[in-house]
Protein backbone atom coordinates (compact mmCIF):
# COMPACT_ATOMS: atom_id res chain seq x y z
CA UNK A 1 50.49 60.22 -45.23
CA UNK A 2 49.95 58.17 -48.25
CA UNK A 3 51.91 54.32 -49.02
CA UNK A 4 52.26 52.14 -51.12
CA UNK A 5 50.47 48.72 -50.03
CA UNK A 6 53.07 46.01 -49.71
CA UNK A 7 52.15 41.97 -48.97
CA UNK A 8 53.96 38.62 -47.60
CA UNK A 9 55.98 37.07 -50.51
CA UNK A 10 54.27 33.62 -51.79
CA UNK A 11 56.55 31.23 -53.29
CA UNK A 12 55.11 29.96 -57.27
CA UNK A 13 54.31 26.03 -57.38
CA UNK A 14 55.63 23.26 -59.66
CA UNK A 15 54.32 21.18 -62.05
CA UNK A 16 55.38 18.21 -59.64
CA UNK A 17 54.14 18.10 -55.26
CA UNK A 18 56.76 20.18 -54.33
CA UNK A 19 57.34 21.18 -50.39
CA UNK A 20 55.82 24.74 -49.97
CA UNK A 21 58.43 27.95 -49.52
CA UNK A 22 61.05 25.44 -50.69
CA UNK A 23 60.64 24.47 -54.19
CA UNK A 24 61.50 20.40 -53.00
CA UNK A 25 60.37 17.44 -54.73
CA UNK A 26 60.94 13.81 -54.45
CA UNK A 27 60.49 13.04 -58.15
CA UNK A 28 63.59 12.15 -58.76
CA UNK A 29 62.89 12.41 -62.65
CA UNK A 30 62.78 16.35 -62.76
CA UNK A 31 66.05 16.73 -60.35
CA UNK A 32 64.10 15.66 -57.25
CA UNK A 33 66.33 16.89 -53.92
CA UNK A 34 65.35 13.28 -51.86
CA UNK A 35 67.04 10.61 -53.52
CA UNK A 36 70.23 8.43 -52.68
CA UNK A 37 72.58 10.61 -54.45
CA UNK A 38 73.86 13.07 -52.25
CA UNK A 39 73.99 16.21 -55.21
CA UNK A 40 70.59 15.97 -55.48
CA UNK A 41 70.06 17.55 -51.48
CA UNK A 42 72.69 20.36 -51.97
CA UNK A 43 69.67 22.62 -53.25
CA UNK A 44 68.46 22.66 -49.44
CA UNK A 45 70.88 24.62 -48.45
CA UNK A 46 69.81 27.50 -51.33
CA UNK A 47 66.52 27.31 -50.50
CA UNK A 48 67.02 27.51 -46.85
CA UNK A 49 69.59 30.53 -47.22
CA UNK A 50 66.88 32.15 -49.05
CA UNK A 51 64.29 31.95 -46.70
CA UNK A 52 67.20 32.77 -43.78
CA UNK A 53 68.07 35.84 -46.23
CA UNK A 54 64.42 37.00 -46.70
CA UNK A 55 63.92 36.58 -42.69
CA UNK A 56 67.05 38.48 -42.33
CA UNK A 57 66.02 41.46 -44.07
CA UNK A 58 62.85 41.68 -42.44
CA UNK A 59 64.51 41.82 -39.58
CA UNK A 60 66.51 44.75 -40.99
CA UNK A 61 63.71 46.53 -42.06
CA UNK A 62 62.21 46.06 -38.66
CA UNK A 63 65.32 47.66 -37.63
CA UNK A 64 64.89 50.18 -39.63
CA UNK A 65 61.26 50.81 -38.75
CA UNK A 66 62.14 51.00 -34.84
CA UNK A 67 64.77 53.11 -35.88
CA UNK A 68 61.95 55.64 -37.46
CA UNK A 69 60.10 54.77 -34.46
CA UNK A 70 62.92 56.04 -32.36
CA UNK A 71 63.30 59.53 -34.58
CA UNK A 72 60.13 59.87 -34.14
CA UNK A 73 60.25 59.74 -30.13
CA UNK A 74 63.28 62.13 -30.60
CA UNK A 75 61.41 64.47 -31.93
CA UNK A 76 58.73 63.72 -29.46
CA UNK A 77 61.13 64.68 -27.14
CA UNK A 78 62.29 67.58 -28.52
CA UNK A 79 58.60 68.56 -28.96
CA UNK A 80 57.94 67.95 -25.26
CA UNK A 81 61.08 69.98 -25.01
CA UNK A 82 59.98 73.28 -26.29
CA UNK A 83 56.75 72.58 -24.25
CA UNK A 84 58.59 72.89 -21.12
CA UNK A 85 60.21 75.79 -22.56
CA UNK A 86 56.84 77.68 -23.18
CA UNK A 87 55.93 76.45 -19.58
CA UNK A 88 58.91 78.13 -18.32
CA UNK A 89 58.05 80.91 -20.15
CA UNK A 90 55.01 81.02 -18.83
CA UNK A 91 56.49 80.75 -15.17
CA UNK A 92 58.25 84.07 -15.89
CA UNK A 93 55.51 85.69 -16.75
CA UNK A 94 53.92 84.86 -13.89
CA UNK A 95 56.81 85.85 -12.16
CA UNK A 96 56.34 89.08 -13.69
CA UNK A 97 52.72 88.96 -12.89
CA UNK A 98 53.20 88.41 -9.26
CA UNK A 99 56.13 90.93 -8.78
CA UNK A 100 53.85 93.30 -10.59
CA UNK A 101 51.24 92.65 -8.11
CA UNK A 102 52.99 93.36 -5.30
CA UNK A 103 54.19 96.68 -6.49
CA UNK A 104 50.39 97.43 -6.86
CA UNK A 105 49.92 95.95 -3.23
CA UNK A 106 52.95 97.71 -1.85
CA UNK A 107 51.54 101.46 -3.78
CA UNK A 108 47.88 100.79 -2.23
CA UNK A 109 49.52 100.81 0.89
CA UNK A 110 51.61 104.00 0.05
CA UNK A 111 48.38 105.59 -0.94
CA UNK A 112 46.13 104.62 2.04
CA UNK A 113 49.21 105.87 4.49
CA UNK A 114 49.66 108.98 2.55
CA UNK A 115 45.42 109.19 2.77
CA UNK A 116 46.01 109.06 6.78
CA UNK A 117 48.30 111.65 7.11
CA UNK A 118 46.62 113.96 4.56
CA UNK A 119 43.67 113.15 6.79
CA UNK A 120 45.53 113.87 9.81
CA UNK A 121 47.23 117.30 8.78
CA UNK A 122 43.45 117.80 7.79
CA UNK A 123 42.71 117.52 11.40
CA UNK A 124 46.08 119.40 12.72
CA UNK A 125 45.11 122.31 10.85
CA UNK A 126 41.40 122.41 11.75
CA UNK A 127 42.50 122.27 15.28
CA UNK A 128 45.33 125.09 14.73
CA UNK A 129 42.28 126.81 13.31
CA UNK A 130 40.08 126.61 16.32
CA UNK A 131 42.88 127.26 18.29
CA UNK A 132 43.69 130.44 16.52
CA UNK A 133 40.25 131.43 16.63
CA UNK A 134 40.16 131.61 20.69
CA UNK A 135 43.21 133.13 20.83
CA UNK A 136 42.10 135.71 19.03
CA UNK A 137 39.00 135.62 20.76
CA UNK A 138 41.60 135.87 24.18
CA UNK A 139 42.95 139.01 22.58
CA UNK A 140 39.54 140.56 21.85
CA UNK A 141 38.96 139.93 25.45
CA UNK A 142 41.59 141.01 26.89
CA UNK A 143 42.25 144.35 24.56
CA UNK A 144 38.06 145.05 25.80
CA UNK A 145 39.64 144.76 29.89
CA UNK A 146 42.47 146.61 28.98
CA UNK A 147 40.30 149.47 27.56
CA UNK A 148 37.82 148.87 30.36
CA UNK A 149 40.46 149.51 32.96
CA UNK A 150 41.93 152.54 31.08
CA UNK A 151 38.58 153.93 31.35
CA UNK A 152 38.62 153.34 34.48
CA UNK A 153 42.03 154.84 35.65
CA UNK A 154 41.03 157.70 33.52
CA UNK A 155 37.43 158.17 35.75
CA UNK A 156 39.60 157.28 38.87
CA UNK A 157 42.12 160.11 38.13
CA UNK A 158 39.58 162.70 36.77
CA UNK A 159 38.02 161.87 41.06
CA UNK A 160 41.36 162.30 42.54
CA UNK A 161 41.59 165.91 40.91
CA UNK A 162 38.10 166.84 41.48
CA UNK A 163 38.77 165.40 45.42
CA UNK A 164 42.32 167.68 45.32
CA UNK A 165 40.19 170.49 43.61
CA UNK A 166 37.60 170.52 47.07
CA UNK A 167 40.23 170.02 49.23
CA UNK A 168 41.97 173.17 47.96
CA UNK A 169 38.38 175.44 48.26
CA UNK A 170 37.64 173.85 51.73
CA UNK A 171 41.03 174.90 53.29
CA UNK A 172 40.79 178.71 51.42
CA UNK A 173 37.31 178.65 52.87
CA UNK A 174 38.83 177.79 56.20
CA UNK A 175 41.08 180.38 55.56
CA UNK A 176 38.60 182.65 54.94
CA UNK A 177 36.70 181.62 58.12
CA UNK A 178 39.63 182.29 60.30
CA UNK A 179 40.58 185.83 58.86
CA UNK A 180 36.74 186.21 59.05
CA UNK A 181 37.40 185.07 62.81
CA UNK A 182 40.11 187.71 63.09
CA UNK A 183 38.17 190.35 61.53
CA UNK A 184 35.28 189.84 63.61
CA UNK A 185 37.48 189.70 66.92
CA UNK A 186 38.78 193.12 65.46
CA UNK A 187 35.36 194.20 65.66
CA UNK A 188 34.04 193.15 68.75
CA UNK A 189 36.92 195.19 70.39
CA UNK A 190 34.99 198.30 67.91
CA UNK A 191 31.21 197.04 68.21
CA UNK A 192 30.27 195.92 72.19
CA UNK A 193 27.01 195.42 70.83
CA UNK A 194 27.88 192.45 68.38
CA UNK A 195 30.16 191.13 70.47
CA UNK A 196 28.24 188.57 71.42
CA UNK A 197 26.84 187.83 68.15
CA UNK A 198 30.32 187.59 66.72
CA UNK A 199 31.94 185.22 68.70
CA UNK A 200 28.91 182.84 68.27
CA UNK A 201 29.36 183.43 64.26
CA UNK A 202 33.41 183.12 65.32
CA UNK A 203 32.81 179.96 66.96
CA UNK A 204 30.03 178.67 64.43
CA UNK A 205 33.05 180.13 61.63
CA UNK A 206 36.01 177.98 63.68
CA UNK A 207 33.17 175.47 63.66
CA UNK A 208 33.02 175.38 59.73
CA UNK A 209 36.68 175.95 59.26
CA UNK A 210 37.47 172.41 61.77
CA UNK A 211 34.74 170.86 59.74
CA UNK A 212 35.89 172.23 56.35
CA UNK A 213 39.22 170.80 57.59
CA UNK A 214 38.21 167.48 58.01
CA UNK A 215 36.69 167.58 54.64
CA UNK A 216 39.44 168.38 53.12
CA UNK A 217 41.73 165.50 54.91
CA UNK A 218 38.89 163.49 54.09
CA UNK A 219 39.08 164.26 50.41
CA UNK A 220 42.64 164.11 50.29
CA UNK A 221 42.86 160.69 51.29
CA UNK A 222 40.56 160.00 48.57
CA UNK A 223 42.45 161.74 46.15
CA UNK A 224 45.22 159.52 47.33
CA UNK A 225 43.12 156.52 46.97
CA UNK A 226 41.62 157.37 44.03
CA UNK A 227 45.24 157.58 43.01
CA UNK A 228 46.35 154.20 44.36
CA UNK A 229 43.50 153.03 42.33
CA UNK A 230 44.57 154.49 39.45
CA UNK A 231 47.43 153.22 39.36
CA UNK A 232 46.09 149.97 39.81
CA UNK A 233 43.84 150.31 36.91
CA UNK A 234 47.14 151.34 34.83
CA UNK A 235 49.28 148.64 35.61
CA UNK A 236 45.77 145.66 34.84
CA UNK A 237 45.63 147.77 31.59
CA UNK A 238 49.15 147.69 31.00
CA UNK A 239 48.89 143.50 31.93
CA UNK A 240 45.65 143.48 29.98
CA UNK A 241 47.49 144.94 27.18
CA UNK A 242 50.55 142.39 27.31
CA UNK A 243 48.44 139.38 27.61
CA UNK A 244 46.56 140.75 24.70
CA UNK A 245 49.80 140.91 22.41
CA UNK A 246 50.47 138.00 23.68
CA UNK A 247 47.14 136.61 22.95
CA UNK A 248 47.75 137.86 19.47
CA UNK A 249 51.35 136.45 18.96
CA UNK A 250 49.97 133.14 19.48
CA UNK A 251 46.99 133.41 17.23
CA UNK A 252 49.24 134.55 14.54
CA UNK A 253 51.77 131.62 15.24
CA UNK A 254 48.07 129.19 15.42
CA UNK A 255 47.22 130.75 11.71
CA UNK A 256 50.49 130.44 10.58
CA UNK A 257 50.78 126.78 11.58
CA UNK A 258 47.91 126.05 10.40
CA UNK A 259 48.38 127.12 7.02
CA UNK A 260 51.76 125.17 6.83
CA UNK A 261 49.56 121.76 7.69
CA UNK A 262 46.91 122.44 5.43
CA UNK A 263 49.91 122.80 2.80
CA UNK A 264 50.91 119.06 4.38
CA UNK A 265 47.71 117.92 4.05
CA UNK A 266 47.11 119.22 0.34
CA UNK A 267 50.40 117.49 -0.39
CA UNK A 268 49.73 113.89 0.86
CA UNK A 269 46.76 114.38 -0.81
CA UNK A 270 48.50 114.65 -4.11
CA UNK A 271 51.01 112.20 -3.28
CA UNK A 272 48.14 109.88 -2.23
CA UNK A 273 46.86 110.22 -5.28
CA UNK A 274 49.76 109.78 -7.36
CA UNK A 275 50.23 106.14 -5.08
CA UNK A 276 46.55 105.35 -5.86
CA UNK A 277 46.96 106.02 -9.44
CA UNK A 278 50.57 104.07 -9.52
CA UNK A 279 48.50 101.34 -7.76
CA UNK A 280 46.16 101.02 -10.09
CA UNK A 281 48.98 101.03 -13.01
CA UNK A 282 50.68 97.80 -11.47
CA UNK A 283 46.94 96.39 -11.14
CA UNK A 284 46.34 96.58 -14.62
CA UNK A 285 49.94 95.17 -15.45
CA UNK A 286 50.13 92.60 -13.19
CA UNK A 287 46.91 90.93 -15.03
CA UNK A 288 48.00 91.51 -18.19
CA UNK A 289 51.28 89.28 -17.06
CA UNK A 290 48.39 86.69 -15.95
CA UNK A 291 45.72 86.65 -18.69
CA UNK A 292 46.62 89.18 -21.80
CA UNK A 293 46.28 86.81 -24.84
CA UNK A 294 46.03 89.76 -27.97
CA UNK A 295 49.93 90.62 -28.05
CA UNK A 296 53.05 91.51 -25.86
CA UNK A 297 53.08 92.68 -22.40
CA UNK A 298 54.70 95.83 -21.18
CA UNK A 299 56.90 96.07 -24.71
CA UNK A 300 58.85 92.88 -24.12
CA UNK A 301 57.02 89.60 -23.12
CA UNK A 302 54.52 87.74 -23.44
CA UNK A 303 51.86 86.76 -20.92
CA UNK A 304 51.49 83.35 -18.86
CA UNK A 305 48.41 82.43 -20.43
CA UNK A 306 49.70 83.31 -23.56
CA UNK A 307 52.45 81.09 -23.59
CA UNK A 308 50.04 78.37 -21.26
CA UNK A 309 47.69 77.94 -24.27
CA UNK A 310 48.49 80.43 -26.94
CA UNK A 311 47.86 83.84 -27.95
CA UNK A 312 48.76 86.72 -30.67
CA UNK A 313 52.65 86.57 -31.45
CA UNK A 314 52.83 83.44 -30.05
CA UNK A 315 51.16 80.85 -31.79
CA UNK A 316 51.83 79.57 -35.59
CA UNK A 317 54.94 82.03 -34.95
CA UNK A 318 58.47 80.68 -35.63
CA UNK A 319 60.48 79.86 -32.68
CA UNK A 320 57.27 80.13 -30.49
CA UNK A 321 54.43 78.28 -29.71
CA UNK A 322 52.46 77.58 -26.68
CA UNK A 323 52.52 74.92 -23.57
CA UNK A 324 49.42 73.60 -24.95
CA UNK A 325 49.98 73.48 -28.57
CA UNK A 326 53.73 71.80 -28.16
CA UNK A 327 52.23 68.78 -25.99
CA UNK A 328 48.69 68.50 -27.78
CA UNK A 329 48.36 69.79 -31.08
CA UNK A 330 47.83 67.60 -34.36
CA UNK A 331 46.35 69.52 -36.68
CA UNK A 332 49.37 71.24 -38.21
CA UNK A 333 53.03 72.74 -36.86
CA UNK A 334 53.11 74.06 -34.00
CA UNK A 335 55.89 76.98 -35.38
CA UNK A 336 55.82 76.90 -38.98
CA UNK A 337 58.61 74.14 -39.00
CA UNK A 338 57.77 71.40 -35.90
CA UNK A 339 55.17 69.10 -34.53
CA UNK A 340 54.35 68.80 -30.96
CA UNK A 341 54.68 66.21 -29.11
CA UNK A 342 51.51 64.29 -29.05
CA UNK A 343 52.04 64.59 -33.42
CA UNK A 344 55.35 62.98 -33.30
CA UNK A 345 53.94 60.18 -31.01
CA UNK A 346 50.52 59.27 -32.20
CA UNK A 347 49.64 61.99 -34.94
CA UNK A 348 48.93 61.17 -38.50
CA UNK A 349 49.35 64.03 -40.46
CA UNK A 350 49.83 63.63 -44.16
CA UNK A 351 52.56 66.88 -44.12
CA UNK A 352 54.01 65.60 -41.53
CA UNK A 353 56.48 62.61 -43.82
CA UNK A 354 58.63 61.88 -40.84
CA UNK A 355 56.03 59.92 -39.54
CA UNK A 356 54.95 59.72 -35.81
CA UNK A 357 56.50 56.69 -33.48
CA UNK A 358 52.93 55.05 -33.57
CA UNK A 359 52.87 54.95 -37.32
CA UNK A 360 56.66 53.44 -37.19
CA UNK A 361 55.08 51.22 -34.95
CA UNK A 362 52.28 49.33 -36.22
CA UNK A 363 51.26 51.23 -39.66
CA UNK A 364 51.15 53.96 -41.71
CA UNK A 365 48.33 56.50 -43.10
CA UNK A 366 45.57 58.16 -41.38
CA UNK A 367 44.35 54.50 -40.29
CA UNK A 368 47.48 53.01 -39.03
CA UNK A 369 47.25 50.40 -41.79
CA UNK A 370 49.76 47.63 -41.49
CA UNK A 371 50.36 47.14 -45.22
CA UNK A 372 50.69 51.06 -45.90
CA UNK A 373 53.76 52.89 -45.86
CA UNK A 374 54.87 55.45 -43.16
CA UNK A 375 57.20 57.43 -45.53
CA UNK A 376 56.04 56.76 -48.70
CA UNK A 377 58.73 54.24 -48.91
CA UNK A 378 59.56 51.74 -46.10
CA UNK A 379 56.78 49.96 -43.59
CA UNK A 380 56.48 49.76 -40.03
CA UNK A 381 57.86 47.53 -37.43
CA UNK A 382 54.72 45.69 -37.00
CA UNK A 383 54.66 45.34 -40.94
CA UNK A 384 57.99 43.48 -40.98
CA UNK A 385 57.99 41.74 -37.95
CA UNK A 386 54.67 39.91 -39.36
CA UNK A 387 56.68 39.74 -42.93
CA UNK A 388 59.46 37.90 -40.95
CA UNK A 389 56.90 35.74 -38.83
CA UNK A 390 55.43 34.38 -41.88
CA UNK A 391 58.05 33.55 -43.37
CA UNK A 392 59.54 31.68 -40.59
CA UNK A 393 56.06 30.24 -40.19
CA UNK A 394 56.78 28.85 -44.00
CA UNK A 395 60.19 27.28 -42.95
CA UNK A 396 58.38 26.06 -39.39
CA UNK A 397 56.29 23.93 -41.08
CA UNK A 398 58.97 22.40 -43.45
CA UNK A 399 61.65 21.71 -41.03
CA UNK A 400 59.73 20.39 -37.94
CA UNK A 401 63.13 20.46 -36.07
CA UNK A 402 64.42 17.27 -33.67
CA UNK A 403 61.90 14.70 -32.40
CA UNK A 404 61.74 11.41 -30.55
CA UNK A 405 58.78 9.97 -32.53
CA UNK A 406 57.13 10.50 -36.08
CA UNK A 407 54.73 13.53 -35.71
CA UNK A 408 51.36 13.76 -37.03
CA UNK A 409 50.99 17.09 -36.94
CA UNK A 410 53.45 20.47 -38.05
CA UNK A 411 54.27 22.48 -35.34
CA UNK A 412 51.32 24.34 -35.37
CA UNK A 413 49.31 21.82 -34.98
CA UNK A 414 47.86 22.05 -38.83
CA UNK A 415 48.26 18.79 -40.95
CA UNK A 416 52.06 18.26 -42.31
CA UNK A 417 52.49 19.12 -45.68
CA UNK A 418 53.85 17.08 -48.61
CA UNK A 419 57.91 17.13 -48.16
CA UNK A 420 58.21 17.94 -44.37
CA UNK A 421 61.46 17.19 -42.84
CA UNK A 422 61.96 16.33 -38.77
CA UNK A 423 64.91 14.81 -37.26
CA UNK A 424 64.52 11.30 -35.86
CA UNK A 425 66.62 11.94 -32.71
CA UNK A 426 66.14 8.19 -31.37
CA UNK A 427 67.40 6.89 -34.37
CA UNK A 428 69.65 10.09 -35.76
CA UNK A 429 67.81 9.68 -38.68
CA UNK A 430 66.26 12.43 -41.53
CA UNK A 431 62.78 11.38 -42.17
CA UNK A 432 60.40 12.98 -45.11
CA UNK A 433 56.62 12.73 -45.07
CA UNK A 434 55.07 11.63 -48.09
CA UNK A 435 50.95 12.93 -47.95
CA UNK A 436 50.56 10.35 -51.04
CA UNK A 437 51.13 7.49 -48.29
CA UNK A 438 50.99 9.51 -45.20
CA UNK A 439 53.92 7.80 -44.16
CA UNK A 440 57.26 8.88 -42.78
CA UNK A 441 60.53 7.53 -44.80
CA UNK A 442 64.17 8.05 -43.87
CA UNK A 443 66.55 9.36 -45.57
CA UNK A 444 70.14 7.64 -47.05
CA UNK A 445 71.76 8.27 -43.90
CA UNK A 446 75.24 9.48 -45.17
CA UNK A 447 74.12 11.93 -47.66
CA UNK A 448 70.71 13.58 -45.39
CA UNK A 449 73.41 13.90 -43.29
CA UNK A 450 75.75 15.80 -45.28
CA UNK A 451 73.08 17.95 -46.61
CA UNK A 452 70.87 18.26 -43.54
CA UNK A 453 74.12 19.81 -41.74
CA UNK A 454 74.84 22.41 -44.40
CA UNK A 455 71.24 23.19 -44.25
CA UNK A 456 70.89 23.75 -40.86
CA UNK A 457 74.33 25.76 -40.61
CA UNK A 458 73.28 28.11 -43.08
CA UNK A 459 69.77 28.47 -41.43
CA UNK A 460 71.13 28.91 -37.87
């Protein structure tokens, strides 16, 4: 910001030794204010108001200044105000970031449940499978017994007939034999001579036919045995053959189940895939909430470090602005329109004509310069309050104030000047100093004090 340079006020000097800031004299040739007449002090009270005047507007200026100075923290504020509002922006979207994550966290979990029951229908249905497969082995087996004892009924039957078959030819052999027998009986009534021979062939014949007889009770009961064992053999086929159906039925129901948890395990596969991938999806979202800095998140926000320290769409953008760049920044607006914070406090931009609080302060420019303008126009503080000092400083060392004893020195402690003024309290006296004789004189007493008091009343 440029000003214009601006300096304490000096008061011009007389011909005559005059009293400096206040234009007194005690020539009382050219209107000289210390004489015996009365008139001739009324000027005091002019000059005095003056200085009171110009002391008095400093102190409005000041005034003014700490006003400035206290726009200037306003906007300060206000500044610091739209930095909390980017923080709490910024809060949101890690908000967002966070809920984002825990979607992701709550998907992986999805996925890596849905992984362990795809994995376990994976297992169901290899052990359905090896299941199935000895059933049907069972089956095999038992359809290769069932056959095995059909075969074997069949052989036992085929015995039983061949058995009934002898039995049949042994007793018509024995029937034979016995009308053999008869026959030869017949004939040993005809033929003496073979009498003998024929009943030992009859006996030998009834022999035969017992023993033929025997056989064929022998092979009867094997027939019937053979029988019983057939029978036997039929009904172990006839179990073989049910255990093999059944053997089959649950092979079939095995496959079948089987095949329905490979379909359960093809489907959590999918589905944990579909969590993984969903997982992933919230991963990737929740950091762009955290760290995406190039433009908007998800279509609608920004991210936190975005609004923590500034990013695409949100810095130099109206009605934006970042954390960062609302408490620190000082090289230009924050939005387009405002400073931040730290500008409005200690910043010294030349666009920015407000002024910042420390240029209200103690001065304006780039430098701070006391003498330099803050607006173009008015001064600091600082400026004014050393504008008003001075010139107090100027009245000071006129108008030492009320003592008990002449002083040698002004209240400073510099040397007293020609035409300083103290009140002699001990003797209620106005006394001058005269450097010409370095003495102190009083004052008509009436008339200093007259004009002392209107002085004084217009000063105070």
């Amino acid at each position: 910001m440029s000003g214009a340079t601006g300096s304490t006020p000096t008061s011009s000097a007389g011909a005559q030794p005059t009293v400096d800031a206040t234009g007194a004299t005690d020539d009382s040739a050219v209107g000289g204010l210390f004489t015996a007449v009365e008139s001739q002090y009324s000027a005091i009270s002019g000059i005095v108001a003056a200085d009171v005047t110009a002391a008095a507007n400093s102190a409005t200026q000041a005034a003014t200044s700490a006003a400035a100075a206290a726009t200037s923290a306003t906007s300060s504020s206000n500044s610091a105000t739209a930095s909390a509002t980017s923080a709490a922006s910024s809060s949101n979207s890690a908000s967002n970031s966070a809920a984002s994550a825990a979607i992701s966290t709550t998907q992986a979990t999805n996925a890596s449940n849905s992984a362990t029951l795809a994995a376990t229908s994976e297992t169901n249905a290899a052990t359905s499978a090896t299941t199935a497969t000895t059933q049907a082995t069972n089956a095999s087996n038992s359809a290769t017994a069932a056959a095995t004892s059909a075969s074997n009924a069949a052989t036992s039957e085929s015995n039983a007939a061949t058995s009934a078959t002898n039995a049949s030819t042994s007793e018509t052999n024995a029937a034979t034999s016995e009308s053999n027998a008869a026959t030869s009986a017949t004939t040993a009534s005809t033929a003496a001579t073979n009498a003998s021979t024929s009943e030992t062939n009859a006996a030998t014949s009834a022999t035969n036919a017992a023993t033929s007889e025997t056989n064929a009770a022998t092979s009867e009961t094997n027939a019937a045995t053979s029988e019983t064992n057939a029978a036997n053999s039929a009904t172990s086929a006839a179990s073989s053959a049910t255990s093999a159906n059944s053997s089959e039925a649950n092979a079939l129901s095995h496959r079948n189940d089987a095949s329905v948890f490979a379909s359960n395990a093809s489907t959590s596969a999918t589905n944990a895939a579909t969590s993984e991938s969903n997982a992933a999806a919230s991963e990737t979202l929740a950091e762009e909430w955290a760290v995406k800095t190039n433009g908007i998140v998800d279509s609608t926000d920004y991210a936190s470090k975005a609004w923590a320290i500034g990013g695409t769409g949100v810095t130099n953008t109206a009605g934006s602005g970042a954390s960062k760049e609302w408490a620190t920044k000082t090289t230009a607006t924050v939005d387009g329109g405002e400073y931040s914070a730290k500008e409005y406090a200690v910043g010294s931009q030349a666009t920015n004509t407000a002024g910042s609080a420390k240029q209200w302060a103690i001065g304006g420019g780039s430098s701070y310069a006391t003498n330099t303008t803050v607006d173009g126009t008015n001064y600091s503080a600082k400026y004014y309050a050393e504008l008003a000092a001075a010139q107090f400083d100027n009245f000071d060392d006129t108008y030492l104030g009320a003592k008990s004893s002449d002083p040698t020195l002004d209240n400073d402690g510099n040397a007293l000047i020609n035409g300083a003024l103290y009140y002699d309290s001990v003797n209620s006296q106005l006394k001058i100093y005269d450097t010409g004789t370095t003495t102190w004189s009083s004052v008509t007493s009436g008339a200093a004090t007259n004009g002392f008091a209107i002085a004084m009343a217009i000063a105070l």
